[in-house]
PDB file of N, CA and C in Angstrom:
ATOM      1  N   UNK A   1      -0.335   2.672  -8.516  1.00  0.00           N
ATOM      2  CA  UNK A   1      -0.885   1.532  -9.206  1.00  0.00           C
ATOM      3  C   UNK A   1      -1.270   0.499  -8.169  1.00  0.00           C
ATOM      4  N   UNK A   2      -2.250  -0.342  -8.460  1.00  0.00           N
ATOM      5  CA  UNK A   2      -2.880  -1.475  -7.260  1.00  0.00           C
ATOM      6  C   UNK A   2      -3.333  -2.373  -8.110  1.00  0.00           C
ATOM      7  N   UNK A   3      -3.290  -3.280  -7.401  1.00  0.00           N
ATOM      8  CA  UNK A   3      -3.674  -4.795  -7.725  1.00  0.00           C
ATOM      9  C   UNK A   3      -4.109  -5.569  -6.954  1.00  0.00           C
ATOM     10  N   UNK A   4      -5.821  -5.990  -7.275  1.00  0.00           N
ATOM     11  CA  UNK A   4      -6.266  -6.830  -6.333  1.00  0.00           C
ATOM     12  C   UNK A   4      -6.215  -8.383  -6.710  1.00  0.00           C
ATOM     13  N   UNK A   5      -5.658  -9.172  -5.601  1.00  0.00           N
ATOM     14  CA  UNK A   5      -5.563 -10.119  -5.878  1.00  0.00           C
ATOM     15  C   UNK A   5      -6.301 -11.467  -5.055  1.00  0.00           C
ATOM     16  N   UNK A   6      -7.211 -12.390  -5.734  1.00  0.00           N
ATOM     17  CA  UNK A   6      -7.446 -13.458  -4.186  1.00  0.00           C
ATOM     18  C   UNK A   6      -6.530 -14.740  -4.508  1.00  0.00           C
ATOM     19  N   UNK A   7      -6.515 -15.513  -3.773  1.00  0.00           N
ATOM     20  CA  UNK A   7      -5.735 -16.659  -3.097  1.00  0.00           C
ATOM     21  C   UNK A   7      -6.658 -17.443  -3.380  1.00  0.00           C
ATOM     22  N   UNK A   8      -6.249 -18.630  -4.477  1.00  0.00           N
ATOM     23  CA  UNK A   8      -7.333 -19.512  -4.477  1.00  0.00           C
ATOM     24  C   UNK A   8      -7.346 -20.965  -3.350  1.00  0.00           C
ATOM     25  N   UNK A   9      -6.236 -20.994  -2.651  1.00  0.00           N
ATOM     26  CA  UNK A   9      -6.343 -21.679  -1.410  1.00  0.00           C
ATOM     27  C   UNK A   9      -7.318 -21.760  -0.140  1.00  0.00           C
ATOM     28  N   UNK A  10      -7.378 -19.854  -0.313  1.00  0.00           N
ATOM     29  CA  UNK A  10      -7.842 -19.707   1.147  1.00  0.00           C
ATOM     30  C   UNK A  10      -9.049 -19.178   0.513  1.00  0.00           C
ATOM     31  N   UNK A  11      -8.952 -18.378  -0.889  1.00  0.00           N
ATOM     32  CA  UNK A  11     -10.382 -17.236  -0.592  1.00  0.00           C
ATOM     33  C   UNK A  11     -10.028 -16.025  -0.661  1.00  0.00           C
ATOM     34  N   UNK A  12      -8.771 -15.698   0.073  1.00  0.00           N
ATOM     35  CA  UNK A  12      -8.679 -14.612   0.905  1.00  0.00           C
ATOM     36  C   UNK A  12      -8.347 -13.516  -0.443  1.00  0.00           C
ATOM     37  N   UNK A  13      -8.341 -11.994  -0.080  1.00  0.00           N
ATOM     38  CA  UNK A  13      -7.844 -11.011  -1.022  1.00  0.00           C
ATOM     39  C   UNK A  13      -7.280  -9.916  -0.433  1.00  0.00           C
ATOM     40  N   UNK A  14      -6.116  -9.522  -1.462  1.00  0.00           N
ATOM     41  CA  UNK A  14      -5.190  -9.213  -0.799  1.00  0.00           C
ATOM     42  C   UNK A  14      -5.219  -7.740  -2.257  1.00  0.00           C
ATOM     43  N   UNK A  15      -4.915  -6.642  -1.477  1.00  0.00           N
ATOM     44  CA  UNK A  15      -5.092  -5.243  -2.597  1.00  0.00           C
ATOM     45  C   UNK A  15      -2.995  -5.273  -2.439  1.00  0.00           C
ATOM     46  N   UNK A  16      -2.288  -5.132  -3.369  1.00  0.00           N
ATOM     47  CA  UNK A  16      -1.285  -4.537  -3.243  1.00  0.00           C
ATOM     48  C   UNK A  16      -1.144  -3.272  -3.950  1.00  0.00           C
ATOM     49  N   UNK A  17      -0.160  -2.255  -4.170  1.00  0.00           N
ATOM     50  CA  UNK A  17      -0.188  -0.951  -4.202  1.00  0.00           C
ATOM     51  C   UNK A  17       1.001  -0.595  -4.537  1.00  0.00           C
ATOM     52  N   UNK A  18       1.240   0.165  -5.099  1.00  0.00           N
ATOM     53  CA  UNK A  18       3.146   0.878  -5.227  1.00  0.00           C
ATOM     54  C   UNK A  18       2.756   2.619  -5.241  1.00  0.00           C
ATOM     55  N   UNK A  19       3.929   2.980  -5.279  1.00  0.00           N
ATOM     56  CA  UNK A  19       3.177   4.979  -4.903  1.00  0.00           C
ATOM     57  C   UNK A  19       4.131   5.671  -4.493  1.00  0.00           C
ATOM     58  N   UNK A  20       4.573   7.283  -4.290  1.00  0.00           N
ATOM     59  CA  UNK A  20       4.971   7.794  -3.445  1.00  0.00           C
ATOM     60  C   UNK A  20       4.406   7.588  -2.442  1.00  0.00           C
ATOM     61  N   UNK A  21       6.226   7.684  -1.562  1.00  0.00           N
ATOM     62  CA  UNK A  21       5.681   7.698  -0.183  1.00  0.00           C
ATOM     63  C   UNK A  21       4.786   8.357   0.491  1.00  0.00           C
ATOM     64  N   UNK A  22       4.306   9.389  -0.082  1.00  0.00           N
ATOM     65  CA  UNK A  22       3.829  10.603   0.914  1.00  0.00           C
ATOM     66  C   UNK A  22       2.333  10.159   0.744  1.00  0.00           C
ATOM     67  N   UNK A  23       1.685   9.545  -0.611  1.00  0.00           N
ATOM     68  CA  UNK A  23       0.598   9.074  -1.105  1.00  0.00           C
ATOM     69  C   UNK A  23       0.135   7.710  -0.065  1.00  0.00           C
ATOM     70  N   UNK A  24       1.371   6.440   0.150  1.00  0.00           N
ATOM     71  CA  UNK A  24       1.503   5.733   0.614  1.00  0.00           C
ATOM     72  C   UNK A  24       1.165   5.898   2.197  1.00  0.00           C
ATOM     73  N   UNK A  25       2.518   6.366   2.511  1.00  0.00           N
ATOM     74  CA  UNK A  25       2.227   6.704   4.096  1.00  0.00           C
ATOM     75  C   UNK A  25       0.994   7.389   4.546  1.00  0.00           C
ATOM     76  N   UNK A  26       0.584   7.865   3.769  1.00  0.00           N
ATOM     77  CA  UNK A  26      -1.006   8.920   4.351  1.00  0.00           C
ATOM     78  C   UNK A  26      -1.992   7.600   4.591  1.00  0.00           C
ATOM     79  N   UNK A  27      -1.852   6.649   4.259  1.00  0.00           N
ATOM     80  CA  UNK A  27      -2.876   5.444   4.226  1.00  0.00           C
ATOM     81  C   UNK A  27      -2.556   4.477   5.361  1.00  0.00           C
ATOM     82  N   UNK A  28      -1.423   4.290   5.920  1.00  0.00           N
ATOM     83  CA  UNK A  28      -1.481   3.526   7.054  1.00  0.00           C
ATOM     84  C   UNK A  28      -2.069   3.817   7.956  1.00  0.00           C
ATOM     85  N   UNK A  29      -2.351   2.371   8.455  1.00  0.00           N
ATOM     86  CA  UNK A  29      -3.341   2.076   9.646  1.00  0.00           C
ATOM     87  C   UNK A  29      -2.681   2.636  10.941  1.00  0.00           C
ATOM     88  N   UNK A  30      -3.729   2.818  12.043  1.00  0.00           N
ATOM     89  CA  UNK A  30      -2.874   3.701  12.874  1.00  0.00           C
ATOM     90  C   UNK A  30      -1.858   3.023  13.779  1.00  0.00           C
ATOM     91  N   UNK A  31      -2.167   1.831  13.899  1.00  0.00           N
ATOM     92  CA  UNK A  31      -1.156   1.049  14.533  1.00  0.00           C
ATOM     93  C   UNK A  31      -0.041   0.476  13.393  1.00  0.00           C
ATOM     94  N   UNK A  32      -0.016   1.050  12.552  1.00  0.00           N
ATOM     95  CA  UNK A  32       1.436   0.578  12.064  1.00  0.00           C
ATOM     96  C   UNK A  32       1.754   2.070  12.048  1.00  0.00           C
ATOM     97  N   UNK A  33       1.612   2.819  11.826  1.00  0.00           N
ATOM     98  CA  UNK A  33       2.220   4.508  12.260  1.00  0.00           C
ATOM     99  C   UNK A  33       2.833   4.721  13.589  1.00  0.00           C
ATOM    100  N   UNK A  34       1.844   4.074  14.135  1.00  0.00           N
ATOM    101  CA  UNK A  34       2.443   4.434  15.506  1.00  0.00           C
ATOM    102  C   UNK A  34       3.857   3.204  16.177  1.00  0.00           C
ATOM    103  N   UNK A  35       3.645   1.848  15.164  1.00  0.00           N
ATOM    104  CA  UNK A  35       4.592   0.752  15.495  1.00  0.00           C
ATOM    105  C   UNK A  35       5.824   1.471  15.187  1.00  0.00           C
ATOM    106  N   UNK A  36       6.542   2.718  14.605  1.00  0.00           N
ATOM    107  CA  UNK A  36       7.607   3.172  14.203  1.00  0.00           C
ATOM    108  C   UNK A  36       7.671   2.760  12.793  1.00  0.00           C
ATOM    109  N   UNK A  37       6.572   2.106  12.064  1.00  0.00           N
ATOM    110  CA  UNK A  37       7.242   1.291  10.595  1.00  0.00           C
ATOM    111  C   UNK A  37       7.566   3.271   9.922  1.00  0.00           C
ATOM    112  N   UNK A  38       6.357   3.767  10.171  1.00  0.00           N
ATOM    113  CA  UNK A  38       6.270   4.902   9.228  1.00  0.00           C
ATOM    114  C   UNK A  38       7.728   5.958   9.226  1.00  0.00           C
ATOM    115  N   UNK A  39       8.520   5.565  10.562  1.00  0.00           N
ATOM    116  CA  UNK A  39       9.345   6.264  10.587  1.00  0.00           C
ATOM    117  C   UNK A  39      10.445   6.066  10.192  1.00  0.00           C
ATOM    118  N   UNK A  40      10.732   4.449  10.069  1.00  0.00           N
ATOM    119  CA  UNK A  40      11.405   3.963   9.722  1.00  0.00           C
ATOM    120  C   UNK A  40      11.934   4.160   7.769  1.00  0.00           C
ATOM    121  N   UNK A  41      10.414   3.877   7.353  1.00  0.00           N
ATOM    122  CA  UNK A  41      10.109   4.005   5.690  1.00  0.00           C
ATOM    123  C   UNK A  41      11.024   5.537   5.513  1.00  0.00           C
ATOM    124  N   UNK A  42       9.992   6.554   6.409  1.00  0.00           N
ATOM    125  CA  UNK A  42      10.621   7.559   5.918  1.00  0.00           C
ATOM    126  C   UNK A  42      12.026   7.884   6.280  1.00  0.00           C
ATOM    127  N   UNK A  43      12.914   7.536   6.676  1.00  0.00           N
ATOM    128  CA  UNK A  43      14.393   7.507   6.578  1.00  0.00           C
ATOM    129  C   UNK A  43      15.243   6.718   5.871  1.00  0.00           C
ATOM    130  N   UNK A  44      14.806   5.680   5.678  1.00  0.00           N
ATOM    131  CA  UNK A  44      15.018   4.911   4.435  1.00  0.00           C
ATOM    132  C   UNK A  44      15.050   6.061   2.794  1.00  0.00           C
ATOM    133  N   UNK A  45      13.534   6.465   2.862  1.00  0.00           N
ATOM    134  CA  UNK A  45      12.941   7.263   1.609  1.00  0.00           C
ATOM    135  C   UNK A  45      14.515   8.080   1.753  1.00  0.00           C
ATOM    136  N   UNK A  46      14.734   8.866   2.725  1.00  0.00           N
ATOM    137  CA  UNK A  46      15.441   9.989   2.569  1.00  0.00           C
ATOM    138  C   UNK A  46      17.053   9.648   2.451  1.00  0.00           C
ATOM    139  N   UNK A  47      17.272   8.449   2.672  1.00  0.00           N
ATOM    140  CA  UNK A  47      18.462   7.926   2.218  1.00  0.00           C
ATOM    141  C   UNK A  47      18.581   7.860   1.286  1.00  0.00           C
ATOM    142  N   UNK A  48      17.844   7.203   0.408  1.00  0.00           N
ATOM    143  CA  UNK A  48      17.799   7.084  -1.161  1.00  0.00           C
ATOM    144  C   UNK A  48      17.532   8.333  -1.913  1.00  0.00           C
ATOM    145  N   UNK A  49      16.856   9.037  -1.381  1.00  0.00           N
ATOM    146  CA  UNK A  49      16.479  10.256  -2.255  1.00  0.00           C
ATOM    147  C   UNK A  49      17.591  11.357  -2.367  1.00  0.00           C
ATOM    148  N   UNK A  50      18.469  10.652  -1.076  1.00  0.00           N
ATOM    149  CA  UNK A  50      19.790  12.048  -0.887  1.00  0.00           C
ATOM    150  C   UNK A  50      20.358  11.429  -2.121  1.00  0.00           C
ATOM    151  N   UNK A  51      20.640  10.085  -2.478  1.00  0.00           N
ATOM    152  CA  UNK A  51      21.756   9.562  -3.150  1.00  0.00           C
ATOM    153  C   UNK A  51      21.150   9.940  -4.621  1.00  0.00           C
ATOM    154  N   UNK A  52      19.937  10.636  -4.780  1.00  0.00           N
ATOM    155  CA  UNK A  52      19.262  10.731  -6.057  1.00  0.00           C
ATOM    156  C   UNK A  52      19.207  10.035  -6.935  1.00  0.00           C
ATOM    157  N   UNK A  53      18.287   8.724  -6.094  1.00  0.00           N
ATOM    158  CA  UNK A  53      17.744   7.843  -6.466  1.00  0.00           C
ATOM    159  C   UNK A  53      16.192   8.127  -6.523  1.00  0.00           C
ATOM    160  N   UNK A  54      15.454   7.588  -7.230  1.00  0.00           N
ATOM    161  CA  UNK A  54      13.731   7.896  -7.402  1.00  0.00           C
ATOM    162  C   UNK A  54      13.391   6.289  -6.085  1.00  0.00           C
ATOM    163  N   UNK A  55      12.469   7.112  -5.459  1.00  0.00           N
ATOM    164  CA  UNK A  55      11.585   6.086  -4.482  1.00  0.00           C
ATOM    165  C   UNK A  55      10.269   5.899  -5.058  1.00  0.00           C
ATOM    166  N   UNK A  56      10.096   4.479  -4.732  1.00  0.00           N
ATOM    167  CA  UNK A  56       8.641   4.172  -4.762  1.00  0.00           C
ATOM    168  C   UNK A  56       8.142   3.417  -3.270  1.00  0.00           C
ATOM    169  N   UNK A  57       7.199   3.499  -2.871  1.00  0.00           N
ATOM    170  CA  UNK A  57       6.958   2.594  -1.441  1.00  0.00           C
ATOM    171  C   UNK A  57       5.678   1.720  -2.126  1.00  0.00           C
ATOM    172  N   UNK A  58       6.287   0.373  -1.567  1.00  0.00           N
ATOM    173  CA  UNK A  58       5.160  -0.845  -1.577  1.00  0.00           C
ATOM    174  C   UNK A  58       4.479  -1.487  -0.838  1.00  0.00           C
ATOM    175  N   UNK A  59       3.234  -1.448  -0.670  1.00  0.00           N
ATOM    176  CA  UNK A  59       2.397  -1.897   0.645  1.00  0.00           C
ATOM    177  C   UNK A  59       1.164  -3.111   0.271  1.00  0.00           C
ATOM    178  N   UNK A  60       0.703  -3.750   0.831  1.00  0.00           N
ATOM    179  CA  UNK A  60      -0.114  -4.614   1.063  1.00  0.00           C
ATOM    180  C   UNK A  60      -1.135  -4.824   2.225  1.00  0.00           C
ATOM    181  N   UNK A  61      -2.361  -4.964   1.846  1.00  0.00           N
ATOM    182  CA  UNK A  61      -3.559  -5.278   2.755  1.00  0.00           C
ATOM    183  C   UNK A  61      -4.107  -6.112   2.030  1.00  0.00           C
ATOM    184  N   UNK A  62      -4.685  -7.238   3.470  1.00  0.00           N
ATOM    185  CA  UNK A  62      -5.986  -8.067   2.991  1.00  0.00           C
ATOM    186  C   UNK A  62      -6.836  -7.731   3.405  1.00  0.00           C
ATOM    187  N   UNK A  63      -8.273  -7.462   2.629  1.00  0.00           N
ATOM    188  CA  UNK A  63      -9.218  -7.334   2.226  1.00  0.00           C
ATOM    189  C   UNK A  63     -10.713  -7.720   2.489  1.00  0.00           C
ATOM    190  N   UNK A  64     -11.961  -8.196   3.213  1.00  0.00           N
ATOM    191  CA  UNK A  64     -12.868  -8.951   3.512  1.00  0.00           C
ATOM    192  C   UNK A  64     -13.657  -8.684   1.944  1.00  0.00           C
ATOM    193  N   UNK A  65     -14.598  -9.102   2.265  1.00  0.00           N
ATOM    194  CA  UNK A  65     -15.761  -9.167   0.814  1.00  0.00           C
ATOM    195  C   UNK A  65     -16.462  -8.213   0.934  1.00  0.00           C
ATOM    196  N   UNK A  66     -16.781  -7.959   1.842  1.00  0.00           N
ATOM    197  CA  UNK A  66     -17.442  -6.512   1.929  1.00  0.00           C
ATOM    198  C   UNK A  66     -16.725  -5.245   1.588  1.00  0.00           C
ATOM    199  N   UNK A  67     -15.422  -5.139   1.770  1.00  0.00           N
ATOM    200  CA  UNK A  67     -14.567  -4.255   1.150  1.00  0.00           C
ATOM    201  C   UNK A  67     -14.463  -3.987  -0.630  1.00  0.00           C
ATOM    202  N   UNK A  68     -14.089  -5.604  -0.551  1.00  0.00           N
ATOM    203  CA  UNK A  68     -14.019  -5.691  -2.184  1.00  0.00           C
ATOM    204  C   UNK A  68     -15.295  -5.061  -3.262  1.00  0.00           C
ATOM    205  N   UNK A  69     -16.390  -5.979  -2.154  1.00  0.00           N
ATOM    206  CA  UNK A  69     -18.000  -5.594  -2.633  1.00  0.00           C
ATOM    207  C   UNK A  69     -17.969  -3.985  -2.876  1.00  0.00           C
ATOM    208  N   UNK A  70     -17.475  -3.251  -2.084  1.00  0.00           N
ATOM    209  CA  UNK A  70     -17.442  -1.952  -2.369  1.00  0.00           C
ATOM    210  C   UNK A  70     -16.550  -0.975  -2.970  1.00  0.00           C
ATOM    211  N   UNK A  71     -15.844  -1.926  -3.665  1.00  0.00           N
ATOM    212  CA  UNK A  71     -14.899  -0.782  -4.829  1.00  0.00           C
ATOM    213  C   UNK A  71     -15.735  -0.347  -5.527  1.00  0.00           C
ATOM    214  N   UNK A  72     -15.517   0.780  -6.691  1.00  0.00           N
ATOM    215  CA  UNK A  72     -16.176   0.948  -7.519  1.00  0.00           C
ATOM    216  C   UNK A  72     -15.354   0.789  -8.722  1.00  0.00           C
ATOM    217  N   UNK A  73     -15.570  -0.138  -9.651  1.00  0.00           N
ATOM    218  CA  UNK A  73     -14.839  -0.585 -10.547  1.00  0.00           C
ATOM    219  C   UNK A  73     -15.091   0.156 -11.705  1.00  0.00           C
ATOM    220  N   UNK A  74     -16.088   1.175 -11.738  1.00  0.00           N
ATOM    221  CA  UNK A  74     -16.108   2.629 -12.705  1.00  0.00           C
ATOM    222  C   UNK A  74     -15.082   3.258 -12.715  1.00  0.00           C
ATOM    223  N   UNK A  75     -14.183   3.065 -11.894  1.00  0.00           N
ATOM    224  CA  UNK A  75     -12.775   4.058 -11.538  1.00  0.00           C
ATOM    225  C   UNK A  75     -12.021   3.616 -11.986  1.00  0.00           C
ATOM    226  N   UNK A  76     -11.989   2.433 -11.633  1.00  0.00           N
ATOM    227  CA  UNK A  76     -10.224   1.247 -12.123  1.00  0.00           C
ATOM    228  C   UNK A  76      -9.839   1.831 -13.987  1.00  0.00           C
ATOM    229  N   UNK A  77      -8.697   1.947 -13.646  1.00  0.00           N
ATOM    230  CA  UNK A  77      -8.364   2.463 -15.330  1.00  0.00           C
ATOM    231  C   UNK A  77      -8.270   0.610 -16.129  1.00  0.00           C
ATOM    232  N   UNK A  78      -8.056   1.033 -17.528  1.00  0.00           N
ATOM    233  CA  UNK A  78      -8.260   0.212 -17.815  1.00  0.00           C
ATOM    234  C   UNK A  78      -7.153  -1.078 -17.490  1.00  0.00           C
TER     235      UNK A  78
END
């Protein structure tokens, strides 16, 4: 599930997201993969998942206008 959101302060827009991890992690940027976050998430994930608990991972990006300009909002469910 995602949600785009702008900031009426700045302008700015910001997409947030919730997901499996595996859905999730396939989408980071390469410098946060490579910062260790991704490795980190996934040991976390596997902590919780031993204790058989259900995971979800939550992420956030901001957005330019040209990005936004190019969703296709034919897709967005309702």
């Amino acid at each position: 599930m995602s949600v785009l959101v702008r900031e009426k302060a700045t302008g700015k827009y910001f997409s947030y997201v919730k997901g499996a991890e595996s859905a999730i992690l396939a989408r980071l940027t390469p410098e946060s993969a490579q910062s260790g976050l991704k490795t980190k998430i996934e040991d976390e994930v596997f902590k919780f998942g031993g204790k058989g608990l259900r995971t979800l991972v939550f992420a956030m990006k901001e957005m330019d206008q040209e990005e936004v300009n190019a969703i296709d909002w034919s897709k967005a469910d309702d």
